[in-house]
N, C-alpha and C. Protein backbone atom coordinates (compact mmCIF):
# COMPACT_ATOMS: atom_id res chain seq x y z
N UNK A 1 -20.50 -13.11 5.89
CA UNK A 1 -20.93 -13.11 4.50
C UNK A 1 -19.70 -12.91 3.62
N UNK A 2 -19.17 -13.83 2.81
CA UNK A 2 -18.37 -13.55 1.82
C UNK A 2 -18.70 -12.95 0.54
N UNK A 3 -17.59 -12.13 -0.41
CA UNK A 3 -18.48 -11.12 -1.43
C UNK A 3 -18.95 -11.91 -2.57
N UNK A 4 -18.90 -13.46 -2.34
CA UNK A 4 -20.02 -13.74 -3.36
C UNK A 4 -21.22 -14.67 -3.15
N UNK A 5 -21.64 -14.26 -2.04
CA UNK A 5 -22.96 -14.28 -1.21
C UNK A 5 -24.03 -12.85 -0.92
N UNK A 6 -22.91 -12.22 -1.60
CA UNK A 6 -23.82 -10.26 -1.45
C UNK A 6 -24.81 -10.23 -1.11
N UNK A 7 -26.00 -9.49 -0.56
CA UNK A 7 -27.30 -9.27 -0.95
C UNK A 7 -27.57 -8.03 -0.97
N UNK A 8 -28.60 -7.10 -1.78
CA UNK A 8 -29.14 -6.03 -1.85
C UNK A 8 -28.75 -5.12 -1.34
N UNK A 9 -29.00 -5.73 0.31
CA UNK A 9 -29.00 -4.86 1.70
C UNK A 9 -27.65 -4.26 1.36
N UNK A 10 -25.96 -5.02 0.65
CA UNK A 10 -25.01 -4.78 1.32
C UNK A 10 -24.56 -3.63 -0.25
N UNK A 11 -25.14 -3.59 -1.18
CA UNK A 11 -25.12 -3.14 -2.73
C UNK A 11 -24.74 -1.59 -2.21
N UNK A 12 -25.41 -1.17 -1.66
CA UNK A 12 -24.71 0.22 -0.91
C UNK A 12 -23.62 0.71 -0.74
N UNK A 13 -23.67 0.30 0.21
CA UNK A 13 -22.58 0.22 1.32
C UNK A 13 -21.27 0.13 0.59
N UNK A 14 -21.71 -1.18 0.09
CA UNK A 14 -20.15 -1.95 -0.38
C UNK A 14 -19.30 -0.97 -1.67
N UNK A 15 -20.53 -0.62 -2.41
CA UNK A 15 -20.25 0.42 -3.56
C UNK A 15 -19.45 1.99 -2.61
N UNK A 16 -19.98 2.22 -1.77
CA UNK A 16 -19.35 3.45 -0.75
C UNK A 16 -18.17 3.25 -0.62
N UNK A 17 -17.92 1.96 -0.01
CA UNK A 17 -16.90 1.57 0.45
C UNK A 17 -15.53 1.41 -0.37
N UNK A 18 -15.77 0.36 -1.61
CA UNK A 18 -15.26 0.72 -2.25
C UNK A 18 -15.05 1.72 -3.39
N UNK A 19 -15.47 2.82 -3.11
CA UNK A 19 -15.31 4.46 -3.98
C UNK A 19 -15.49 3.77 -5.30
N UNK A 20 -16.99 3.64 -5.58
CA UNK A 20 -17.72 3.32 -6.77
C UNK A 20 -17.12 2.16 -7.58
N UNK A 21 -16.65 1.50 -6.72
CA UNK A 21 -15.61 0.47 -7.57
C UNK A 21 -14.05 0.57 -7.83
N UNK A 22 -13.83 1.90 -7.30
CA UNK A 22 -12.26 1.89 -7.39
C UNK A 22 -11.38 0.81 -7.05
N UNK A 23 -11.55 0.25 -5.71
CA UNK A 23 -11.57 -1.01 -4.72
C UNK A 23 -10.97 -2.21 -5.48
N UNK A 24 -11.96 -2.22 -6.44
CA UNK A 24 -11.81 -3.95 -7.22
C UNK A 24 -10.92 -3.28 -8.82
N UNK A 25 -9.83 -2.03 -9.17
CA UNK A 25 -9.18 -1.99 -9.79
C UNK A 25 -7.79 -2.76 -9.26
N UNK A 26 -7.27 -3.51 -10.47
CA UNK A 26 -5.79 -4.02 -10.26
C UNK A 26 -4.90 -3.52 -9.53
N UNK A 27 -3.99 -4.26 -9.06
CA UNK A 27 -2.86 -3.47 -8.16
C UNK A 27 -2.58 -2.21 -7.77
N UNK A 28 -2.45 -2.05 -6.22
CA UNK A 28 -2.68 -0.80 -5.15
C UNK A 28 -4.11 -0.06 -5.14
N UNK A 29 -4.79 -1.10 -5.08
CA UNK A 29 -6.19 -0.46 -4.81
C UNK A 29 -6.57 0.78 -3.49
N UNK A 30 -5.35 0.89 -2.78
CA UNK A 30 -5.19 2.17 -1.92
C UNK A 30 -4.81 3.25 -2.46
N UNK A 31 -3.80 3.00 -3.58
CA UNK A 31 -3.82 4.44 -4.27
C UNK A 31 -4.69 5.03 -5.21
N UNK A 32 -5.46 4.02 -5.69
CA UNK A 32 -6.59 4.39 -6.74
C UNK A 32 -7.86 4.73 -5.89
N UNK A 33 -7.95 4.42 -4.49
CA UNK A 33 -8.69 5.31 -3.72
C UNK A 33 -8.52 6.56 -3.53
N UNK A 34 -7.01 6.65 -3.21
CA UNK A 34 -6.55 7.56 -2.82
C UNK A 34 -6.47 8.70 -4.01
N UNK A 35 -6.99 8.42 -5.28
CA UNK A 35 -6.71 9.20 -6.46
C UNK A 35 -8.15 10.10 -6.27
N UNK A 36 -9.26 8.85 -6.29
CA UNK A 36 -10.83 9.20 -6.09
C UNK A 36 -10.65 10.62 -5.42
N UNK A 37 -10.50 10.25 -4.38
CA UNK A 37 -10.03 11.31 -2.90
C UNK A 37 -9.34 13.02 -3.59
N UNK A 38 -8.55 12.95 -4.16
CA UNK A 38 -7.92 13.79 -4.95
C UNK A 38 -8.89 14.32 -6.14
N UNK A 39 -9.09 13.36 -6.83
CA UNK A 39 -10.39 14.03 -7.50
C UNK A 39 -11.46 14.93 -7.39
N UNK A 40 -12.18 14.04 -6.32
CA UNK A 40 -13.27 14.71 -5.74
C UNK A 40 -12.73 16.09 -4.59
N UNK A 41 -11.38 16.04 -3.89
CA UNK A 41 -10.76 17.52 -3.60
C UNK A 41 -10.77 18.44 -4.61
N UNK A 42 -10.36 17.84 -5.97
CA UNK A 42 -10.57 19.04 -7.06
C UNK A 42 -11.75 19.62 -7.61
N UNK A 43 -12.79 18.97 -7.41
CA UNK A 43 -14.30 19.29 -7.89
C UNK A 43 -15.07 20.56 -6.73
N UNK A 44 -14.43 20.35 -5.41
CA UNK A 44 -15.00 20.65 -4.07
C UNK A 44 -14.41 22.59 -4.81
N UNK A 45 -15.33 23.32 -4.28
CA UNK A 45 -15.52 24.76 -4.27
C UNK A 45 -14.29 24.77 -2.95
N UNK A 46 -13.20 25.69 -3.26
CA UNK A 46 -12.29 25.83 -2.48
C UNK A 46 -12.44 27.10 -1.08
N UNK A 47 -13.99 25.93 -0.53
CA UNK A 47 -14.27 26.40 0.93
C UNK A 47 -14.11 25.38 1.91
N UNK A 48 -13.65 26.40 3.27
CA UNK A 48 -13.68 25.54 3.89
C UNK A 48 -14.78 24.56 4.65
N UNK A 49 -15.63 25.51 4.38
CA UNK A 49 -16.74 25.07 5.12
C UNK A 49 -17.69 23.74 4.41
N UNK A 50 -17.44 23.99 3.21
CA UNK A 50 -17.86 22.16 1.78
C UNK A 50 -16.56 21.70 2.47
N UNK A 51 -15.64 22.05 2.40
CA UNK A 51 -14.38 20.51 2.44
C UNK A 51 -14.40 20.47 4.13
N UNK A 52 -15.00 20.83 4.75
CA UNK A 52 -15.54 20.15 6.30
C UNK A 52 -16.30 19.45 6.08
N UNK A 53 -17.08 20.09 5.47
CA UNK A 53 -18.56 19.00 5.34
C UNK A 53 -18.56 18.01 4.96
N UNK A 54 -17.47 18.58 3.45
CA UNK A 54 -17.48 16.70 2.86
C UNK A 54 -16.42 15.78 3.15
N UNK A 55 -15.24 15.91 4.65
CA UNK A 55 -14.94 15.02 5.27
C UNK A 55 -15.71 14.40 5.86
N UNK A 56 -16.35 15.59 6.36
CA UNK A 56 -17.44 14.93 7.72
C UNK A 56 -18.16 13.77 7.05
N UNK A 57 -19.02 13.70 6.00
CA UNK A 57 -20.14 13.12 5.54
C UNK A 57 -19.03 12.26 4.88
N UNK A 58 -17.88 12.00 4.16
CA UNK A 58 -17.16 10.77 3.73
C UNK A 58 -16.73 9.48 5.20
N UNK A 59 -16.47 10.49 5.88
CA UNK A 59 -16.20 10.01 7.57
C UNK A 59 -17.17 9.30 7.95
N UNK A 60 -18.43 9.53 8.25
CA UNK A 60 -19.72 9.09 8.46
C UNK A 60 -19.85 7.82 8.14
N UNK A 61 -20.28 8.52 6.55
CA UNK A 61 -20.58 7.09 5.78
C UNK A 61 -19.80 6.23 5.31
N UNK A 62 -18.19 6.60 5.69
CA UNK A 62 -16.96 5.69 5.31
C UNK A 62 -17.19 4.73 6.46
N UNK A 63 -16.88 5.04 7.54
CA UNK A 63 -16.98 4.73 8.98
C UNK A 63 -18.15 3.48 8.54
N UNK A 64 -19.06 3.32 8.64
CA UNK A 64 -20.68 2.90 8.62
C UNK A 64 -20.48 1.47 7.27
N UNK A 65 -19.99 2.47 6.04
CA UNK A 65 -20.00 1.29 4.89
C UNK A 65 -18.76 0.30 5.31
N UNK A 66 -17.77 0.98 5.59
CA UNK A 66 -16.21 -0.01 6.01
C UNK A 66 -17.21 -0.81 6.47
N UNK A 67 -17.51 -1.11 7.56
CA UNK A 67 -17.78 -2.04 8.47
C UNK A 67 -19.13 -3.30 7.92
N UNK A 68 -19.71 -2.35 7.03
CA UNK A 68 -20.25 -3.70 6.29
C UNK A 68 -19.81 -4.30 5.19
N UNK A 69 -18.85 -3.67 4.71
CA UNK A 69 -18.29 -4.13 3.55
C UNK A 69 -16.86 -5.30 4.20
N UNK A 70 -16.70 -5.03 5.59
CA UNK A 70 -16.28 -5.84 6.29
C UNK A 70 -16.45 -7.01 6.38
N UNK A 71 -17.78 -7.43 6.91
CA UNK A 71 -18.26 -7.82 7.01
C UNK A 71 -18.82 -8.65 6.07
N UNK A 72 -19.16 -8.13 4.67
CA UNK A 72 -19.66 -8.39 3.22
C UNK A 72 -18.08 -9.33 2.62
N UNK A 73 -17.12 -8.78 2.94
CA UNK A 73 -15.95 -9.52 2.39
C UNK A 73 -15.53 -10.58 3.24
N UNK A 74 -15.89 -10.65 4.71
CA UNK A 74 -15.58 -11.38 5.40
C UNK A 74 -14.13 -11.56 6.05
N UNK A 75 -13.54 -10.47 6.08
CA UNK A 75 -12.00 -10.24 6.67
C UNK A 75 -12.21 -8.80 7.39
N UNK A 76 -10.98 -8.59 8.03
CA UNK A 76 -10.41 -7.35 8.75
C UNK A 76 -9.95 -6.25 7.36
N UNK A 77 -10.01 -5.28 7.35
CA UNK A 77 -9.96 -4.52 6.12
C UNK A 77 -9.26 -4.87 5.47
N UNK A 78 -10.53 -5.30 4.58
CA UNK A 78 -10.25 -5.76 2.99
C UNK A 78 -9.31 -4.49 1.81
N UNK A 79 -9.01 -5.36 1.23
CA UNK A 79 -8.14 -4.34 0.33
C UNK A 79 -9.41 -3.70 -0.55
N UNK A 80 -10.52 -4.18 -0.75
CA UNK A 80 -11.45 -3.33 -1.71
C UNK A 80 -11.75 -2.07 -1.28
N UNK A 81 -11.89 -2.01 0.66
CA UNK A 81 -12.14 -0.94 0.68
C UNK A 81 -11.30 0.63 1.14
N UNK A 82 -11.65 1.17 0.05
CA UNK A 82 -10.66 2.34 -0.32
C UNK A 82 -11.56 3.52 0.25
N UNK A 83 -12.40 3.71 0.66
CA UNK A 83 -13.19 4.93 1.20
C UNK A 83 -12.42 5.58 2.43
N UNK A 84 -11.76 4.88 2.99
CA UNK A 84 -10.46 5.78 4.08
C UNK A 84 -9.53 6.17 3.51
N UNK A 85 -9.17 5.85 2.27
CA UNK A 85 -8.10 6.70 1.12
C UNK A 85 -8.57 7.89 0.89
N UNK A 86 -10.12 8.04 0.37
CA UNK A 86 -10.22 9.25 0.01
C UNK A 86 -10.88 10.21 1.45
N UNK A 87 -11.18 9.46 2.47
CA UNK A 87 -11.07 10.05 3.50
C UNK A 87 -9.67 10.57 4.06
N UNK A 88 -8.86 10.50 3.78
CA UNK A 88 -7.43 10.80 4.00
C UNK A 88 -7.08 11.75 3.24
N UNK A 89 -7.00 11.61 1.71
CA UNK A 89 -7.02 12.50 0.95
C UNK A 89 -7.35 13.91 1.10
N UNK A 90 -8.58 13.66 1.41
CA UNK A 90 -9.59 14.85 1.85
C UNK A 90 -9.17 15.66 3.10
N UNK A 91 -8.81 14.72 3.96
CA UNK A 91 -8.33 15.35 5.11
C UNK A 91 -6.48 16.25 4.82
N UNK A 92 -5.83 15.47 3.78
CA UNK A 92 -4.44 15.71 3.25
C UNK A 92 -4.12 17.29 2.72
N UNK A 93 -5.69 17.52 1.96
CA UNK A 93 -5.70 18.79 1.02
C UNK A 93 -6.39 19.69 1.45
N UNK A 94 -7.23 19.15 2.99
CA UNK A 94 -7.91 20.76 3.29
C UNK A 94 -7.40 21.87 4.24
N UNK A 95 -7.93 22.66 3.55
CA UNK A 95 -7.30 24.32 4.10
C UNK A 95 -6.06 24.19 3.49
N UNK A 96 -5.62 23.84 2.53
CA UNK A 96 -3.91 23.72 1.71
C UNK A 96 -4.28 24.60 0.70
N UNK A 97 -3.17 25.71 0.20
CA UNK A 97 -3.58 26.34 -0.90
C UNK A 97 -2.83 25.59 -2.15
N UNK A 98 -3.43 24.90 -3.21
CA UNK A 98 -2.75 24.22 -4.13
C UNK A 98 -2.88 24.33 -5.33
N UNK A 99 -2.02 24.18 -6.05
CA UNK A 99 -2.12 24.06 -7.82
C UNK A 99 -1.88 22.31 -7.68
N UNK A 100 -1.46 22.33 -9.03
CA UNK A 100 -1.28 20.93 -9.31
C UNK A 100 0.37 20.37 -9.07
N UNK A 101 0.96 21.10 -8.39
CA UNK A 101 2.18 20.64 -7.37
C UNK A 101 1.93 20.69 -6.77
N UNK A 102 1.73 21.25 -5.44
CA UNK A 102 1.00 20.94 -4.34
C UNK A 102 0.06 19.45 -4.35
N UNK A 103 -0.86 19.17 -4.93
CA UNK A 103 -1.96 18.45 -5.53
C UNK A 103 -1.06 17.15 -5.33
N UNK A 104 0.23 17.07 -6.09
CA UNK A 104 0.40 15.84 -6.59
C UNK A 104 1.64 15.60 -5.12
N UNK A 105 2.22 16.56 -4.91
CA UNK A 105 2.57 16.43 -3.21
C UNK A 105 1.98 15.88 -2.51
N UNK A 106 0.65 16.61 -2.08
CA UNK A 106 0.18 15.73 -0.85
C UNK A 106 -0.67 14.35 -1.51
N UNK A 107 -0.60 14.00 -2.59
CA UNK A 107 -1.16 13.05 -2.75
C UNK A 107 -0.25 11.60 -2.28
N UNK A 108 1.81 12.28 -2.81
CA UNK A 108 2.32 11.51 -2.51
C UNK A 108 2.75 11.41 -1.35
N UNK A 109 2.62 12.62 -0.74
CA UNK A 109 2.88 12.25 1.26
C UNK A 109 1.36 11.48 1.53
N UNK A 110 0.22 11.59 0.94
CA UNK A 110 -0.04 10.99 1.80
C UNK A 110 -0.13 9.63 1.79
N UNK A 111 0.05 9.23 0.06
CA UNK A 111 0.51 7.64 -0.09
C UNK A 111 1.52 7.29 1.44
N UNK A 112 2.32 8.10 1.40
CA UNK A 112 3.97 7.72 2.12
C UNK A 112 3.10 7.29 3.14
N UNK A 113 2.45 8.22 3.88
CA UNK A 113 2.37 8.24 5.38
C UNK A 113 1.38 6.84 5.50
N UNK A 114 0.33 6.52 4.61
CA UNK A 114 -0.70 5.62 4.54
C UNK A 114 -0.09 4.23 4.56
N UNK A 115 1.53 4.06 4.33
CA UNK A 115 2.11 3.08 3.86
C UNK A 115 3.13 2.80 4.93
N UNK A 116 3.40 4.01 5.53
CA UNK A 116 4.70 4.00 6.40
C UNK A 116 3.60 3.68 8.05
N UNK A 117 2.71 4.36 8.10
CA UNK A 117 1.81 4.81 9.29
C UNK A 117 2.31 4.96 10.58
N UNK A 118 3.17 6.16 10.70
CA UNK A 118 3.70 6.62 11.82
C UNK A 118 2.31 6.45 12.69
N UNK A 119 3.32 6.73 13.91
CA UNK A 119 2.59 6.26 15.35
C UNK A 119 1.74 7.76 15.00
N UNK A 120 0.66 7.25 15.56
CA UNK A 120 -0.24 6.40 16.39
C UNK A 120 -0.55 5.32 15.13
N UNK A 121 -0.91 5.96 13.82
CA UNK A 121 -1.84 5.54 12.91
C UNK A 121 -1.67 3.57 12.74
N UNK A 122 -0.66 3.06 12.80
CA UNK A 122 -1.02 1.20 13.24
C UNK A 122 -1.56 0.79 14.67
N UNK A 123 -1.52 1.49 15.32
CA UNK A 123 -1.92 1.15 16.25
C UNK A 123 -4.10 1.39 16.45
N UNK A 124 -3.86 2.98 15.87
CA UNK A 124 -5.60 2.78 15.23
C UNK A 124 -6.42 2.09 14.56
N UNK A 125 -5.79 1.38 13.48
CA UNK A 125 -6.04 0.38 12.58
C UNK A 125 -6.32 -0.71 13.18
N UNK A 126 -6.06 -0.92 14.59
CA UNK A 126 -6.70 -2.14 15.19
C UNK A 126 -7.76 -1.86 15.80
N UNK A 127 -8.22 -0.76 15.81
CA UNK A 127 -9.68 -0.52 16.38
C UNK A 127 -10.94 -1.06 15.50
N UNK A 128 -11.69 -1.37 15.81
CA UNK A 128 -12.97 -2.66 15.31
C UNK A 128 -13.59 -2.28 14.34
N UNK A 129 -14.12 -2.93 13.77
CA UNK A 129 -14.91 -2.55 12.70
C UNK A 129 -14.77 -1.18 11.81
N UNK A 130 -15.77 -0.48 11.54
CA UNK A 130 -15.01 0.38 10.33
C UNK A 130 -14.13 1.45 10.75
N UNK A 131 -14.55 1.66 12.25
CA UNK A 131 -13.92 3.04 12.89
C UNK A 131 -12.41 3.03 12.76
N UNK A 132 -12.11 1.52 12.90
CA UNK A 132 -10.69 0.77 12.98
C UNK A 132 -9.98 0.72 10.90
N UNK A 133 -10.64 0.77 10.50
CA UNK A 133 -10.38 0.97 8.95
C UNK A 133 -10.06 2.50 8.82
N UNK A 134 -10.98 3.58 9.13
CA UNK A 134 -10.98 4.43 9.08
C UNK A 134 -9.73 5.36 9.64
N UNK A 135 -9.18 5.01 10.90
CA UNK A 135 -9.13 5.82 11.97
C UNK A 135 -7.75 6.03 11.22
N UNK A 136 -6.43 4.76 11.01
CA UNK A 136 -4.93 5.32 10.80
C UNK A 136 -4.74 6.06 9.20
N UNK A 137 -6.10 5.83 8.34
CA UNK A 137 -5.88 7.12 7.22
C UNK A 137 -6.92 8.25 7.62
N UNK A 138 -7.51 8.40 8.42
CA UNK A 138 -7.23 9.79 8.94
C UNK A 138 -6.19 10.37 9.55
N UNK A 139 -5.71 9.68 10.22
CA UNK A 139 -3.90 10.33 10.88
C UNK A 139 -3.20 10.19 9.65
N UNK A 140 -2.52 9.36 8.95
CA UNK A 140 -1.70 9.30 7.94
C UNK A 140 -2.31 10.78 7.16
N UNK A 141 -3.57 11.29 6.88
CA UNK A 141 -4.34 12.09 6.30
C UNK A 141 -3.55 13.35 7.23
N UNK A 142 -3.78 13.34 8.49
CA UNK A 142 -3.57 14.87 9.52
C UNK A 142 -1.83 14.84 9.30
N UNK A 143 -1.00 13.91 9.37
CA UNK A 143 0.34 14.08 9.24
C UNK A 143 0.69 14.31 7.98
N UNK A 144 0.27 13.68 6.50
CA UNK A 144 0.60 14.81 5.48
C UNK A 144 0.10 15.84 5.23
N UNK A 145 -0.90 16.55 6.30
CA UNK A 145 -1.47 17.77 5.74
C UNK A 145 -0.28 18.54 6.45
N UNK A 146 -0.10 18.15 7.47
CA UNK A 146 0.89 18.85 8.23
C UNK A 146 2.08 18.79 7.15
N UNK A 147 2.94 18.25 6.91
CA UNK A 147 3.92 18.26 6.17
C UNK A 147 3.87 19.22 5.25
N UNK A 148 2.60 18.43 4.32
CA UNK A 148 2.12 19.68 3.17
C UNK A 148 2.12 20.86 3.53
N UNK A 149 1.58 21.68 4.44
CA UNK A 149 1.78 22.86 4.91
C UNK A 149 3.41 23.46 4.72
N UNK A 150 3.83 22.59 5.54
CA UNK A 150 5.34 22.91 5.97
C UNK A 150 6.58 23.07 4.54
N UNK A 151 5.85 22.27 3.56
CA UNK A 151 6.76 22.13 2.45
C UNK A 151 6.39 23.22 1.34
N UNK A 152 5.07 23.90 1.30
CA UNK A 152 4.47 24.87 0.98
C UNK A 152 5.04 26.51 1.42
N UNK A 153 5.26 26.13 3.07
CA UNK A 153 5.81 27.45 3.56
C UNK A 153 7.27 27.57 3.77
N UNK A 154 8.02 26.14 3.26
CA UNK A 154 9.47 26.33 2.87
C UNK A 154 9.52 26.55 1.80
N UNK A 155 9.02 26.63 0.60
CA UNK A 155 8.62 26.62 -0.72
C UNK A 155 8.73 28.46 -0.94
N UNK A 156 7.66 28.83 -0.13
CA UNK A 156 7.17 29.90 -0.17
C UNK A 156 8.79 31.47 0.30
N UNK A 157 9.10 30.57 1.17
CA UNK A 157 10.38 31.63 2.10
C UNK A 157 11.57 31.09 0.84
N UNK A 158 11.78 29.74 0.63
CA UNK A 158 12.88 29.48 -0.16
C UNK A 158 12.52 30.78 -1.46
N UNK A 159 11.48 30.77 -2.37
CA UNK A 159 11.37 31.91 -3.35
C UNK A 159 11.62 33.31 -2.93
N UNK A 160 11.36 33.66 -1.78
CA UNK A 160 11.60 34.90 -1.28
C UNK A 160 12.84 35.44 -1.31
N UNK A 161 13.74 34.57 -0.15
CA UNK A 161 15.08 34.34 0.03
C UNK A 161 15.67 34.28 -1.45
N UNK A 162 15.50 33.44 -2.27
CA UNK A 162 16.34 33.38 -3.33
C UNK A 162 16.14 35.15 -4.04
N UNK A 163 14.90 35.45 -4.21
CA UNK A 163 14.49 36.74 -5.14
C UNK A 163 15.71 37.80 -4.26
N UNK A 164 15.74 37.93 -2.84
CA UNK A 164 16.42 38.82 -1.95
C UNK A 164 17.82 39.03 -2.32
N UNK A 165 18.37 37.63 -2.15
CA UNK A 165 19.52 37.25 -2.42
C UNK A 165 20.03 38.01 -4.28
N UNK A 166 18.98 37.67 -4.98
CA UNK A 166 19.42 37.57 -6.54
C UNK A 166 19.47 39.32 -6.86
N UNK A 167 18.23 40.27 -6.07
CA UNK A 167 18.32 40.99 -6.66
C UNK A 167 19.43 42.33 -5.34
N UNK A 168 20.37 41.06 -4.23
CA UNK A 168 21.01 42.37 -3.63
C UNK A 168 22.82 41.94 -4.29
N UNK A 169 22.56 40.90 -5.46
CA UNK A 169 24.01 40.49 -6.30
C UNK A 169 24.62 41.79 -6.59
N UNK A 170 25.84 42.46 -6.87
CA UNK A 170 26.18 43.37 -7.82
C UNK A 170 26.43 43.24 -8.72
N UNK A 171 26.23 43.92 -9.52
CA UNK A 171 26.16 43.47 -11.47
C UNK A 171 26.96 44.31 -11.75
């Protein structure tokens, strides 16, 4: 089915898929997923147990819509669909303690990683249908959370260290 043969059945899905339409915005329609993703991290009650849930249930139904919106576009992942952006996203910022540096960090590691897709994550991307859409921005997702962490807790020792340093100066 190509997307201008749609029917009803696919009006769902395809809307999931592409994160309410983010999908069909102008140039890098992965990062304007990937913004969605960030968004909706900022709305989420900073538990862990909602930002499990609402990977899980973006995962699900990302997983499920990819594959008809696949299908609906008639190619191997289409650029409309952006619902593994903000599945990535989501996966990028949870359990991270963040302001809006942090925020705009892992948004851009996880552009990087989504773009660069260290191993494994191209090699997942060939897995079938949506699981295969899904699968290398969830890794690109687990490798900038990792980073994020790491740049947070060099962040964190670099302020320490400097305060140590500044206040054992002699004046």
């Amino acid at each position: 089915m190509t997307e201008s043969s749609g029917s009803r059945s696919t009006l769902l899905p395809v809307a999931l898929a592409t994160a309410l339409g983010a999908g069909y915005l102008p140039k890098a329609p992965g990062t304007w997923g990937s913004a969605v993703g960030l968004l909706l991290w900022l709305v989420l009650p900073a538990s862990a147990w909602v930002q499990a849930t609402a990977i899980a249930l973006v995962l699900v139904t990302g997983t499920w819509s990819a594959g008809v919106a696949e299908r609906h576009f008639g190619r191997h992942d289409p650029g409309q669909v952006v619902i593994d952006e903000v599945a990535g996203m989501l996966i990028t910022m949870f359990l991270n303690p963040a302001g809006w540096v942090s925020a705009l960090l892992g948004f851009l590691l996880f552009r990087a990683a989504d773009i660069v897709k260290p191993f494994p994550a191209r090699r997942l991307e060939r897995l079938p249908g949506g699981f295969g859409i899904m699968a290398d921005d969830v890794m690109a997702g687990i490798y900038a959370n990792l980073v994020l962490r790491l740049c947070i807790w060099l962040f964190g020792h670099l302020v320490i260290w400097s305060f140590v340093l500044f206040t054992q100066m002699p004046r």
